[in-house]
N, C-alpha and C. Protein backbone atom coordinates (compact mmCIF):
# COMPACT_ATOMS: atom_id res chain seq x y z
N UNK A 1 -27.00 22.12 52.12
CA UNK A 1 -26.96 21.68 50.76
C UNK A 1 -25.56 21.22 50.38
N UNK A 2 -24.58 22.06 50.79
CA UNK A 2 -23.51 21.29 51.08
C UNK A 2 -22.79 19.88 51.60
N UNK A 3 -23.63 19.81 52.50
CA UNK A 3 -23.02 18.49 52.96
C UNK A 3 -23.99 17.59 51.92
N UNK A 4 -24.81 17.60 51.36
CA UNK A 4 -25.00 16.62 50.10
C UNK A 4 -24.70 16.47 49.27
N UNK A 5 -23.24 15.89 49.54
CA UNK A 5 -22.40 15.59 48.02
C UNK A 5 -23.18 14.27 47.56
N UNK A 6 -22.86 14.24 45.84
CA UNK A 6 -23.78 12.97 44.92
C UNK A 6 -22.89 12.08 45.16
N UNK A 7 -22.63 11.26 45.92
CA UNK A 7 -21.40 9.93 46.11
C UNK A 7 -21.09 9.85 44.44
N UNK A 8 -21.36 9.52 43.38
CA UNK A 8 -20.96 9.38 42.14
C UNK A 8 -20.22 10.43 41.62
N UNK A 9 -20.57 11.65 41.88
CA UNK A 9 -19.69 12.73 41.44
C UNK A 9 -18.06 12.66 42.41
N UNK A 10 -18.51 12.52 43.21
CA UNK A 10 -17.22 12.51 44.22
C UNK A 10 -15.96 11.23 43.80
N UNK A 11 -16.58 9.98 43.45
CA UNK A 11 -16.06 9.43 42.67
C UNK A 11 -15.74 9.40 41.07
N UNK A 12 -16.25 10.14 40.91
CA UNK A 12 -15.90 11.01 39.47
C UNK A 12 -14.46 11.87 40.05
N UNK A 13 -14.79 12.66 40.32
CA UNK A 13 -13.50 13.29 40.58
C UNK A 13 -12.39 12.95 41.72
N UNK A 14 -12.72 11.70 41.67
CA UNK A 14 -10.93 11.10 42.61
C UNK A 14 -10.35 10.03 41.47
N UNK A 15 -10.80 10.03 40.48
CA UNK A 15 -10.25 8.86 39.38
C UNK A 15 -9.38 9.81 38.85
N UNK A 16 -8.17 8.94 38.61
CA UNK A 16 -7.04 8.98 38.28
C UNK A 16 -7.55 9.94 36.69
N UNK A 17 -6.70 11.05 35.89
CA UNK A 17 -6.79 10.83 34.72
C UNK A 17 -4.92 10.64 33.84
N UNK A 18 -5.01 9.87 32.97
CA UNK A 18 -3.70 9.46 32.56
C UNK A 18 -3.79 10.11 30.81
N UNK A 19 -2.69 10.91 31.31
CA UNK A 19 -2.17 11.74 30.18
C UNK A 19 -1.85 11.13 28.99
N UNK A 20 -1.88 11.34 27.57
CA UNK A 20 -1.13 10.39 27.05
C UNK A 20 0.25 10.77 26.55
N UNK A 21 1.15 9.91 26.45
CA UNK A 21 2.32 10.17 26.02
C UNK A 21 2.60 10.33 24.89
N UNK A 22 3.21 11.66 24.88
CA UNK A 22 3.19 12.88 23.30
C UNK A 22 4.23 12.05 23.12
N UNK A 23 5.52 12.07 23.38
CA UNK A 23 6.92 11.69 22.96
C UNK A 23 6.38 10.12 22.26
N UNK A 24 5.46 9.14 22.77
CA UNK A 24 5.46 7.99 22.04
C UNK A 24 4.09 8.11 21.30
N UNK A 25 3.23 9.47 21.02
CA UNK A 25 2.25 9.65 20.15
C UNK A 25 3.44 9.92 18.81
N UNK A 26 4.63 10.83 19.04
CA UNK A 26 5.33 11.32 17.64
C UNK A 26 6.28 10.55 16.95
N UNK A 27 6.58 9.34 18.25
CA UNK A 27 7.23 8.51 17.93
C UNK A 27 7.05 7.51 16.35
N UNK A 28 5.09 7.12 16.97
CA UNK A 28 4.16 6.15 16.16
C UNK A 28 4.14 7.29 15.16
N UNK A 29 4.09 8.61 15.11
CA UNK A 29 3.65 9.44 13.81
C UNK A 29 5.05 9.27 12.93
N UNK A 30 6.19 9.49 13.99
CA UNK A 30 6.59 9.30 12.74
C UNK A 30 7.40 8.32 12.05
N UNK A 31 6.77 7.04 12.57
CA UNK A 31 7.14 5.89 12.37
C UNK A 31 6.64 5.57 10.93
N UNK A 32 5.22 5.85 11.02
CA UNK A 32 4.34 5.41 9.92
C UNK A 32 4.79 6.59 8.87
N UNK A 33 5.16 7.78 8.65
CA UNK A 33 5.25 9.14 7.98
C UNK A 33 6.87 7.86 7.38
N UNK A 34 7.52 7.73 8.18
CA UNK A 34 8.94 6.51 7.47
C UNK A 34 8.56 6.11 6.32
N UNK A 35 7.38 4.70 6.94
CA UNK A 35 7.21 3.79 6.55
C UNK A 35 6.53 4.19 4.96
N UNK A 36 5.80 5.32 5.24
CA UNK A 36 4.89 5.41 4.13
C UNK A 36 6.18 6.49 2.58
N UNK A 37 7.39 6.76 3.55
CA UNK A 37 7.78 7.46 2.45
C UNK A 37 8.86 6.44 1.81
N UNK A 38 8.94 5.57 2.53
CA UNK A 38 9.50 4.45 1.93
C UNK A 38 9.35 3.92 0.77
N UNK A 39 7.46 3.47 0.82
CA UNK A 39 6.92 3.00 0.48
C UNK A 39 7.13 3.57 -0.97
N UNK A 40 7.21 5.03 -1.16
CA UNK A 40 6.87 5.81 -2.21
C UNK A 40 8.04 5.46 -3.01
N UNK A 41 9.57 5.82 -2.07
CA UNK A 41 10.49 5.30 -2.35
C UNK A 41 10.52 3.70 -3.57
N UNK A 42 10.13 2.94 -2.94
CA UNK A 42 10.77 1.68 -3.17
C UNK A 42 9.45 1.47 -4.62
N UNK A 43 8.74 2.21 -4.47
CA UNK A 43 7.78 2.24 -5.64
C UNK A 43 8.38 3.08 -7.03
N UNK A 44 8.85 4.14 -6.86
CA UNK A 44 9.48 5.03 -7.98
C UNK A 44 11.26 4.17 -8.36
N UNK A 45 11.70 3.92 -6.91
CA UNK A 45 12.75 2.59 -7.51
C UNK A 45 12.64 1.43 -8.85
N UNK A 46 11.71 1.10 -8.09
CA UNK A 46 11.36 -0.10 -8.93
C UNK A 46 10.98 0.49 -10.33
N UNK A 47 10.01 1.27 -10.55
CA UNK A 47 9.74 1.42 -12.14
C UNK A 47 11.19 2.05 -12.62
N UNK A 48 11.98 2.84 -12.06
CA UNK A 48 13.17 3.50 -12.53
C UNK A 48 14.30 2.31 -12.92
N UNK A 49 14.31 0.68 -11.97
CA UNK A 49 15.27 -0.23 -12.60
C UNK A 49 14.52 -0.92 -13.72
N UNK A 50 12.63 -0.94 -13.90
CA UNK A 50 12.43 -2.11 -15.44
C UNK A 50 12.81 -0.38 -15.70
N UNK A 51 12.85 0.32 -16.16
CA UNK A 51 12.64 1.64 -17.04
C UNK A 51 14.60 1.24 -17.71
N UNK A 52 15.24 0.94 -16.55
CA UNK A 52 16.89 0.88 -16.66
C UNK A 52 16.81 -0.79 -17.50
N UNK A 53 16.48 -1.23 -17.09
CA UNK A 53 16.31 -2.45 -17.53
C UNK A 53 16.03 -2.75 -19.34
N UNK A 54 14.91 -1.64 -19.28
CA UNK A 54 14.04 -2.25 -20.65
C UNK A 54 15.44 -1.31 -21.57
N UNK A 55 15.55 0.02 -21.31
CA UNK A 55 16.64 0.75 -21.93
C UNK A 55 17.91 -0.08 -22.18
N UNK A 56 18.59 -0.68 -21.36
CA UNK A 56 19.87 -1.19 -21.66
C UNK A 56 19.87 -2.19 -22.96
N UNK A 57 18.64 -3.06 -22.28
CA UNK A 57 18.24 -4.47 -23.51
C UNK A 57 17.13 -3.60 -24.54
N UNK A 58 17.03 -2.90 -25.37
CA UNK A 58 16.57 -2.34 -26.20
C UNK A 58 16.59 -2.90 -27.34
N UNK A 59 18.14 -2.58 -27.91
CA UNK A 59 18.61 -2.86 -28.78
C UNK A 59 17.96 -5.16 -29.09
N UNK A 60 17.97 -5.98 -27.91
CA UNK A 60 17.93 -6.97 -27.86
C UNK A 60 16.33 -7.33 -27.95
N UNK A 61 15.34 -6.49 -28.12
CA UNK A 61 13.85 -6.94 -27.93
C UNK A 61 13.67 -6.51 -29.24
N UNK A 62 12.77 -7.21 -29.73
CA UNK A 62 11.66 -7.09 -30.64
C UNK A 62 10.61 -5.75 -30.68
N UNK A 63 10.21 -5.69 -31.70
CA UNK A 63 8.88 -4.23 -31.53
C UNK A 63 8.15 -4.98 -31.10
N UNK A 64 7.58 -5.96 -30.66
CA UNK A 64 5.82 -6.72 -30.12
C UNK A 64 6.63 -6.23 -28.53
N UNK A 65 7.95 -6.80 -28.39
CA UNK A 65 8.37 -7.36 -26.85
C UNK A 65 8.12 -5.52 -26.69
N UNK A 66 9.02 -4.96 -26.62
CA UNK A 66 9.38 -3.77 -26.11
C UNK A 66 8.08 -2.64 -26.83
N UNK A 67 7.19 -2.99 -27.47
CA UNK A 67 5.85 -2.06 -27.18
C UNK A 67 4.99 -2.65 -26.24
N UNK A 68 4.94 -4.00 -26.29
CA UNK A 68 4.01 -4.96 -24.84
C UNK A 68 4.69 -3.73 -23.21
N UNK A 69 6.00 -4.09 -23.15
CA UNK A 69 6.75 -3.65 -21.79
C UNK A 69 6.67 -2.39 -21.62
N UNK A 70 6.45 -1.36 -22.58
CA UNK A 70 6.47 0.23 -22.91
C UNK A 70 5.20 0.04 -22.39
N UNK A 71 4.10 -0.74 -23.02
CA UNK A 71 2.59 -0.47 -22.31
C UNK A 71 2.37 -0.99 -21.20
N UNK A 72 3.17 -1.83 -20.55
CA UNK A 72 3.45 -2.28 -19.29
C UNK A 72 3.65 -1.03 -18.00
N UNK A 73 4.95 -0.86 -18.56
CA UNK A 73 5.25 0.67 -17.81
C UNK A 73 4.43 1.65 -17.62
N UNK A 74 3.62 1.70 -18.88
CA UNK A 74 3.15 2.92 -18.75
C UNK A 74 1.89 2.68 -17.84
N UNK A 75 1.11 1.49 -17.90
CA UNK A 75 0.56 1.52 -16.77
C UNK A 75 0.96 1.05 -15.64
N UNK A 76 2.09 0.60 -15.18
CA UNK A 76 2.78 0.92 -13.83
C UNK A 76 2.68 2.21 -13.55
N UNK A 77 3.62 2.88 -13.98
CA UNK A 77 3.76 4.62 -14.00
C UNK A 77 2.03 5.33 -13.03
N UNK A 78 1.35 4.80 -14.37
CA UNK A 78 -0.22 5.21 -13.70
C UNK A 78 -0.21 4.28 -12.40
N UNK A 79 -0.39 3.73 -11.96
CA UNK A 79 -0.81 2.55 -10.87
C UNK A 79 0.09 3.51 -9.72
N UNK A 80 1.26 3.65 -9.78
CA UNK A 80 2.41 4.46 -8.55
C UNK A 80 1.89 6.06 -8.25
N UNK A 81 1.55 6.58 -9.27
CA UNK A 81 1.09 7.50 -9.25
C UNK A 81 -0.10 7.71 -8.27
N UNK A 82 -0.97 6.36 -8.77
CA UNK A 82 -2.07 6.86 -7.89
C UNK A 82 -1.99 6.35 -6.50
N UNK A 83 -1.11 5.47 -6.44
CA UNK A 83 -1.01 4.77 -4.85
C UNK A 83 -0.02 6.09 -4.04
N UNK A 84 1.04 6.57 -4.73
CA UNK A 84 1.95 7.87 -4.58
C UNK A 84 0.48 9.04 -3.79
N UNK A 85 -0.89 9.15 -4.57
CA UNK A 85 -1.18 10.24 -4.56
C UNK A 85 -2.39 9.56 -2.82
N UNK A 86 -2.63 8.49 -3.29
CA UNK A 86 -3.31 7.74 -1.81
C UNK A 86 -2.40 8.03 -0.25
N UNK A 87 -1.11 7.69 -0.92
CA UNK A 87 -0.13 8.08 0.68
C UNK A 87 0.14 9.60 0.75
N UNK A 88 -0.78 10.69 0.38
CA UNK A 88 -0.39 12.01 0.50
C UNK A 88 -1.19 12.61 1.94
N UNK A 89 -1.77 11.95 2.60
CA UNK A 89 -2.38 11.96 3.40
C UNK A 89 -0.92 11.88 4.96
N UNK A 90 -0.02 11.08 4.65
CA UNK A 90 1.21 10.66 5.63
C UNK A 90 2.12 11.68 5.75
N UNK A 91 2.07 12.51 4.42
CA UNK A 91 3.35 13.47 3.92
C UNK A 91 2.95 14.45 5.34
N UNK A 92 4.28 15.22 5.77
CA UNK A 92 4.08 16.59 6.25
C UNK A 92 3.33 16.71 7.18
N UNK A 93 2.48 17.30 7.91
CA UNK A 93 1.31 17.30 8.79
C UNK A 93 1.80 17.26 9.68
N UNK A 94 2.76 17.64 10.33
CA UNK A 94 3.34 17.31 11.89
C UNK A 94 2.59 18.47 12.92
N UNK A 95 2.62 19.86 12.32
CA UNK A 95 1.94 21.05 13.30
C UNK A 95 0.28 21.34 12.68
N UNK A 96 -0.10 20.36 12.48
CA UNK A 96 -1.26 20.32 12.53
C UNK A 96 -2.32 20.19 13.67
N UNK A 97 -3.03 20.55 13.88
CA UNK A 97 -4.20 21.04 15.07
C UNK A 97 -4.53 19.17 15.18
N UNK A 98 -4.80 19.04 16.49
CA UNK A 98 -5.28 18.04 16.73
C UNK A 98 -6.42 16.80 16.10
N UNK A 99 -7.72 17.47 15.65
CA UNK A 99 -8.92 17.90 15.02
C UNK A 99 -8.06 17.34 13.53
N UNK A 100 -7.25 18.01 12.99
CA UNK A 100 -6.80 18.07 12.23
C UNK A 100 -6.17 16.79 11.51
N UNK A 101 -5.60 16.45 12.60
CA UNK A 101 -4.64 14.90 12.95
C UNK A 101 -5.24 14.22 12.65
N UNK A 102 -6.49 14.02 13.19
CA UNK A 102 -7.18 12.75 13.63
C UNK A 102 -7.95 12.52 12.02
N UNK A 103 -8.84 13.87 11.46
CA UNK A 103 -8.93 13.52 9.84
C UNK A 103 -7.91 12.88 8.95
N UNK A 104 -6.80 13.52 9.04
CA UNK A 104 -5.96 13.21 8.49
C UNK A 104 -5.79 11.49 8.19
N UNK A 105 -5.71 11.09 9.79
CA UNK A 105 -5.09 9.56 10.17
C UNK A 105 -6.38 8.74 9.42
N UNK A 106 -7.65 9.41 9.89
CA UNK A 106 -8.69 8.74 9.16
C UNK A 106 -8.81 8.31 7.72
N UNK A 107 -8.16 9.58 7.43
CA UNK A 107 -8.37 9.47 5.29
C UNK A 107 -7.33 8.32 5.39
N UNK A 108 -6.16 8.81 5.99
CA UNK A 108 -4.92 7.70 5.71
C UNK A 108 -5.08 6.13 5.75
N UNK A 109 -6.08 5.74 6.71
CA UNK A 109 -6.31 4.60 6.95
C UNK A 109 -7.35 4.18 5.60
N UNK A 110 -8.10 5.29 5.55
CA UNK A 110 -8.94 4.40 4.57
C UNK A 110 -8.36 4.38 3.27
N UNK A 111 -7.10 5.32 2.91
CA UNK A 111 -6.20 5.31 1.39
C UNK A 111 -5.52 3.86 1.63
N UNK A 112 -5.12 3.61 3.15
CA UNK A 112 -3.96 2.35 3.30
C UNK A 112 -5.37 1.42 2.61
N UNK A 113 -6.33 1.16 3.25
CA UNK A 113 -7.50 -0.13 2.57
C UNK A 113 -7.37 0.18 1.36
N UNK A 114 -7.53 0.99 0.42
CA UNK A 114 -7.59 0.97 -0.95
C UNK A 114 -6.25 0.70 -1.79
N UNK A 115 -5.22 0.91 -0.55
CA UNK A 115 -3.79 0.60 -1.02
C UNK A 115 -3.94 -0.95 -1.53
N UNK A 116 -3.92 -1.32 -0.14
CA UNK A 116 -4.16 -2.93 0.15
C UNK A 116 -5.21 -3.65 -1.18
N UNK A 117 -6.45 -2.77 -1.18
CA UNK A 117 -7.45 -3.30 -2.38
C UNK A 117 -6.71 -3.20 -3.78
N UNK A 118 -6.01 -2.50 -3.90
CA UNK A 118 -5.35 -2.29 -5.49
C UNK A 118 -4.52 -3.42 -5.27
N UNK A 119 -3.72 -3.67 -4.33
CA UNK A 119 -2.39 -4.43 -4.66
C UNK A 119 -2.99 -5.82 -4.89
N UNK A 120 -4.07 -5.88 -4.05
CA UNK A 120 -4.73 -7.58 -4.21
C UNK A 120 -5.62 -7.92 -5.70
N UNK A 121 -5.80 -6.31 -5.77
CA UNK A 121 -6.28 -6.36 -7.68
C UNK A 121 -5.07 -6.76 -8.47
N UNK A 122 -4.05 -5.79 -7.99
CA UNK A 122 -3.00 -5.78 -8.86
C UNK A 122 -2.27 -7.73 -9.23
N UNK A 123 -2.30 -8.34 -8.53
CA UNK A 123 -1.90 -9.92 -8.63
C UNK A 123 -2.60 -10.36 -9.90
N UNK A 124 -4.19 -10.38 -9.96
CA UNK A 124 -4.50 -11.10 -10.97
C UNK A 124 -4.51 -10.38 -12.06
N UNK A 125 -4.01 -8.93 -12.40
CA UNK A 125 -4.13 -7.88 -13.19
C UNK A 125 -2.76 -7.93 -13.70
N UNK A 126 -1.21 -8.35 -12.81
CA UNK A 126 -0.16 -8.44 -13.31
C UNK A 126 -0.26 -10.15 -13.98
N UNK A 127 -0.41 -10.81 -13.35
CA UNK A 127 -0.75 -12.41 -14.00
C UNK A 127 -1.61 -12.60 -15.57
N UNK A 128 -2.24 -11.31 -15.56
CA UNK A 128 -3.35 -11.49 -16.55
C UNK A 128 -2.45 -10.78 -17.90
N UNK A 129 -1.43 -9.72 -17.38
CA UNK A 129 -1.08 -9.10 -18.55
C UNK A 129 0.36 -10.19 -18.81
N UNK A 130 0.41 -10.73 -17.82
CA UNK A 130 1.43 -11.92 -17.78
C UNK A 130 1.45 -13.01 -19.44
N UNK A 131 0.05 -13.20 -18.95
CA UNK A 131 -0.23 -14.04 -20.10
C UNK A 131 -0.75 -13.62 -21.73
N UNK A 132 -1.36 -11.90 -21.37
CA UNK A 132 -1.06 -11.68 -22.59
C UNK A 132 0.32 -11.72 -23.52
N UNK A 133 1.31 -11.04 -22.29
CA UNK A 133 2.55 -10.36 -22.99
C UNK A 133 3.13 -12.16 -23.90
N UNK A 134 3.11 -12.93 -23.07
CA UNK A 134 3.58 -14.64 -23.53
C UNK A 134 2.61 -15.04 -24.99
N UNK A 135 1.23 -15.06 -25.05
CA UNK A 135 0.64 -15.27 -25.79
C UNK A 135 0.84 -14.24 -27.06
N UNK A 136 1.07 -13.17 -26.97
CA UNK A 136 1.69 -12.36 -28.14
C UNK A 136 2.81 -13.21 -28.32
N UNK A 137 4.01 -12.97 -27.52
CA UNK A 137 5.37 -13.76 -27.59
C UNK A 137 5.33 -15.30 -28.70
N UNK A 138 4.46 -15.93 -28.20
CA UNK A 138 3.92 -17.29 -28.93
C UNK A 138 3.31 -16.78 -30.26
N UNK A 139 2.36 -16.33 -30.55
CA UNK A 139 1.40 -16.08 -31.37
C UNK A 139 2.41 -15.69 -32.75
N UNK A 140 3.18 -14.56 -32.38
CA UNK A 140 3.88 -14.24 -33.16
C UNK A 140 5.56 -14.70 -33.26
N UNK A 141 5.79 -15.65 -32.55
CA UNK A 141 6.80 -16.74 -32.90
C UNK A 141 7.86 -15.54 -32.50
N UNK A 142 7.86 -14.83 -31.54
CA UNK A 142 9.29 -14.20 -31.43
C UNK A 142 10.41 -14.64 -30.58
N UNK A 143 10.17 -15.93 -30.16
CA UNK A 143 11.71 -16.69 -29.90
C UNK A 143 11.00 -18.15 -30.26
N UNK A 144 12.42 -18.77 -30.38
CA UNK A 144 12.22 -20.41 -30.77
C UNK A 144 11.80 -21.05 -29.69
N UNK A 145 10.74 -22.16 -30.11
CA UNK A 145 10.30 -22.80 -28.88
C UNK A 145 10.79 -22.98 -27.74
N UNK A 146 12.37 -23.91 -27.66
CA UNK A 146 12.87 -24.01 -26.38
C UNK A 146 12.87 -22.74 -25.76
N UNK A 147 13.49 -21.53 -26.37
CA UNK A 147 13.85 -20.42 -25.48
C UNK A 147 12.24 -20.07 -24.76
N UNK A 148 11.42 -19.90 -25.67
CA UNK A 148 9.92 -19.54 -24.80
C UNK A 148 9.38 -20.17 -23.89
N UNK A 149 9.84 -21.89 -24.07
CA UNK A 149 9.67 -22.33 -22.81
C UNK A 149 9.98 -22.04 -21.80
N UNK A 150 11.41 -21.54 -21.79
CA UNK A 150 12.59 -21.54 -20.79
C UNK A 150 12.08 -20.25 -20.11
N UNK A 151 11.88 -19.42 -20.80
CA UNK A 151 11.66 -17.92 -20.27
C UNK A 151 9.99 -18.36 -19.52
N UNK A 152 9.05 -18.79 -20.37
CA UNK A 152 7.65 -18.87 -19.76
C UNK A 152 7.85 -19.77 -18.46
N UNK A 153 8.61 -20.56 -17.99
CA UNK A 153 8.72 -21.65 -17.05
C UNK A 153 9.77 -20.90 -16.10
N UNK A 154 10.65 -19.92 -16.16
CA UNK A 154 10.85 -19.25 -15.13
C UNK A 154 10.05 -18.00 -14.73
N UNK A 155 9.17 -17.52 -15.53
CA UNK A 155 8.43 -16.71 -15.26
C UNK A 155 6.85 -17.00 -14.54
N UNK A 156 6.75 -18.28 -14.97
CA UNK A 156 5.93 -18.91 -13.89
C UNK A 156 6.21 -19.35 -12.23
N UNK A 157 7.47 -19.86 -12.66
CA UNK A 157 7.71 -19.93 -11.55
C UNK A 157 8.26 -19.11 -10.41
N UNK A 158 8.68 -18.04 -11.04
CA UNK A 158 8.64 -16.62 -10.25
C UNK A 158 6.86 -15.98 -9.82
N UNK A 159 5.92 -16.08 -10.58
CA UNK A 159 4.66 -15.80 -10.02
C UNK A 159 3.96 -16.94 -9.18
N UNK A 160 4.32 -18.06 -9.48
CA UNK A 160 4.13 -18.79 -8.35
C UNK A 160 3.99 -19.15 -6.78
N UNK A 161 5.60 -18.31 -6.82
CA UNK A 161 6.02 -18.00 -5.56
C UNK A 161 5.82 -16.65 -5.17
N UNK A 162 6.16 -15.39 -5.78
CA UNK A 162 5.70 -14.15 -5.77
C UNK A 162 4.21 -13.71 -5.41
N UNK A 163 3.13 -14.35 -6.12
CA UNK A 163 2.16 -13.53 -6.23
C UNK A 163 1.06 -13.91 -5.51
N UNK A 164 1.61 -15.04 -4.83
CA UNK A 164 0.50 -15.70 -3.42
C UNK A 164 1.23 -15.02 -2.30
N UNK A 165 2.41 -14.41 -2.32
CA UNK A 165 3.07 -14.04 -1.08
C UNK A 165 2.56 -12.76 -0.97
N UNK A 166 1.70 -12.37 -2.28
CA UNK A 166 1.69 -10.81 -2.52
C UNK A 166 0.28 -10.57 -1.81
N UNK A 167 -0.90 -11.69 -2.39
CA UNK A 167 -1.77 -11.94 -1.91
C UNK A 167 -1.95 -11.43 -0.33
N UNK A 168 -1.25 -12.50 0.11
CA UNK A 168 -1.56 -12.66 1.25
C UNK A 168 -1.01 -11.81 2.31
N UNK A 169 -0.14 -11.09 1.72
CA UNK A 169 0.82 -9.86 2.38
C UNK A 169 -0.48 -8.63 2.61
N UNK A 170 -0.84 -8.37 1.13
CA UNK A 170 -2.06 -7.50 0.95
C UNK A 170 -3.66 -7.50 1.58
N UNK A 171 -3.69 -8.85 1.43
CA UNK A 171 -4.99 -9.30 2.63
C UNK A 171 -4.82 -8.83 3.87
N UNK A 172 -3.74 -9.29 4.33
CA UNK A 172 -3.70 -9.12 6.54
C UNK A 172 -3.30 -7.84 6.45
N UNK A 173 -3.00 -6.89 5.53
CA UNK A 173 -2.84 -5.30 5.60
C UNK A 173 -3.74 -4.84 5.63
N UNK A 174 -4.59 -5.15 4.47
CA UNK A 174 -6.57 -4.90 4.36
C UNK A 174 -7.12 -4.84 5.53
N UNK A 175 -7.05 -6.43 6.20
CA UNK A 175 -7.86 -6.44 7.64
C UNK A 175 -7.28 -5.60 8.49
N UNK A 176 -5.95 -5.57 8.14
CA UNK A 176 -5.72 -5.15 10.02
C UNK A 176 -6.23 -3.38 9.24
N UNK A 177 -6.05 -2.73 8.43
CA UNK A 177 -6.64 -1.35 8.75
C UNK A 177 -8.02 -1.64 8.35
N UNK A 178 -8.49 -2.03 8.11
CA UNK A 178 -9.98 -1.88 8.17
C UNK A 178 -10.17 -2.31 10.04
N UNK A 179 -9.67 -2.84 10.51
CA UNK A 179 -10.10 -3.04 12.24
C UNK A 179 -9.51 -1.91 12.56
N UNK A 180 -8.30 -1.25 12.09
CA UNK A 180 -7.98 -0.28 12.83
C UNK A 180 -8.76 0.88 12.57
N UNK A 181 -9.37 1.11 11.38
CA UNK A 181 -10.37 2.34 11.12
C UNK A 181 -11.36 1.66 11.62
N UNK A 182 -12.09 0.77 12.28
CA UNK A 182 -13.56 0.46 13.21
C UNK A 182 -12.64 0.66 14.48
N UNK A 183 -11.86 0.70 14.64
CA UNK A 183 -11.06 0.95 16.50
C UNK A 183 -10.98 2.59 16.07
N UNK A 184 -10.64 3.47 15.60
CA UNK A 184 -10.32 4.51 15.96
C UNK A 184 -11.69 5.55 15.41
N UNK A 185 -12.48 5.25 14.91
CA UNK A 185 -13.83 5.24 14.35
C UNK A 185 -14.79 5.39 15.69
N UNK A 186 -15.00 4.01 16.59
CA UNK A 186 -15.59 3.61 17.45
C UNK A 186 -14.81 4.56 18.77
N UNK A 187 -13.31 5.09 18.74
CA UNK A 187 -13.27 5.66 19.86
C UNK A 187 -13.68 6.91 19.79
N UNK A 188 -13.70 7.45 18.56
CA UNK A 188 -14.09 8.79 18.13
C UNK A 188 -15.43 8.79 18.32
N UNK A 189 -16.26 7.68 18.32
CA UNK A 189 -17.82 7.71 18.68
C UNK A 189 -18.31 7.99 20.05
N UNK A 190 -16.90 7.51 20.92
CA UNK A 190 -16.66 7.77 22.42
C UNK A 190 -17.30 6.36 22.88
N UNK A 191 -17.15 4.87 22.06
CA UNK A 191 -17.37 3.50 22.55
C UNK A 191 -16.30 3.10 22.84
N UNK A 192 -16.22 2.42 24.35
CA UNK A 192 -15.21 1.98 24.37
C UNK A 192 -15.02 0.78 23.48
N UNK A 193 -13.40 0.36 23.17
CA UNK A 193 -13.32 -0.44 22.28
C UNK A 193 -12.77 -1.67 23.19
């Protein structure tokens, strides 16, 4: 009975198996754990310089201008918050159980798609309050024509260029984790990919 080895098993067990490399698994962990606290970073930056911003020129705005920008902020504030609370998934987690990891990376990927989905909301949602904040500005005559031109025509032309770059920044982020949650999805199914 012995000498009937299953030729397939026997080639089962002479295949190579290849370890994977921890040092460039913690590398990628904590590349992205960077990237994502960056992210948080350069998000609480930014509302902290309009916050510095709107404070200094205070004295120089109008009550329409500087309650429009106050309600501006304040839903920025909300918007960081919740993208802040989407990347909590990146924070910390380093001695976590394997099992553990892999949920983790999962939620993370699918918070990064909803990242990506807000920010591509966020374009026609900043454009839209764009044109309210101007149409108050107009409506209620709070600078003289030339100046509203001047200000509405560089402010166009700052979203012009800005908010298709934003677009499209936010799109190929979308796809590529949505392929990367069907790649790490599908290996967890045990298909090869």
């Amino acid at each position: 009975m012995a000498d009937n080895q299953d030729p397939l098993k026997q080639l089962w067990l002479q295949q190579e198996v290849v370890l994977p490399d921890l040092s460039q698994v913690s590398k990628n962990w904590h590349k992205v754990r960077l990237k994502q606290w960056c992210y948080v970073a350069l998000d609480v930056l930014s509302l902290c310089f309009c916050f510095l911003i709107v404070w200094l020129n205070a004295d120089k705005l109008d009550g329409l201008s500087m309650t429009l920008m106050l309600v501006v902020m304040l839903v920025s504030v909300v918007f960081v918050a919740y993208i802040t609370w989407l990347r909590r998934f990146s924070f910390g987690w380093s001695n976590a159980s394997t099992d553990e990891h892999i949920q983790r990376l999962l939620k993370q990927i699918e918070s990064n798609i909803k990242i990506a989905n807000l920010s591509l909301h966020l374009v026609w949602f900043v454009t839209l309050l764009t044109v309210i904040f101007y149409a108050g500005l107009y409506y209620f005559e709070v600078f003289p024509e030339d100046r509203f031109i001047r200000k509405l025509t560089v402010t166009l032309g700052i979203h012009a260029v800005v908010m298709p770059g934003i677009w499209v920044w936010a799109s190929r982020r979308k796809k590529r984790f949505i392929k990367e949650l069907s790649e790490l999805t599908k290996l967890l199914a045990g298909i090869k990919v």
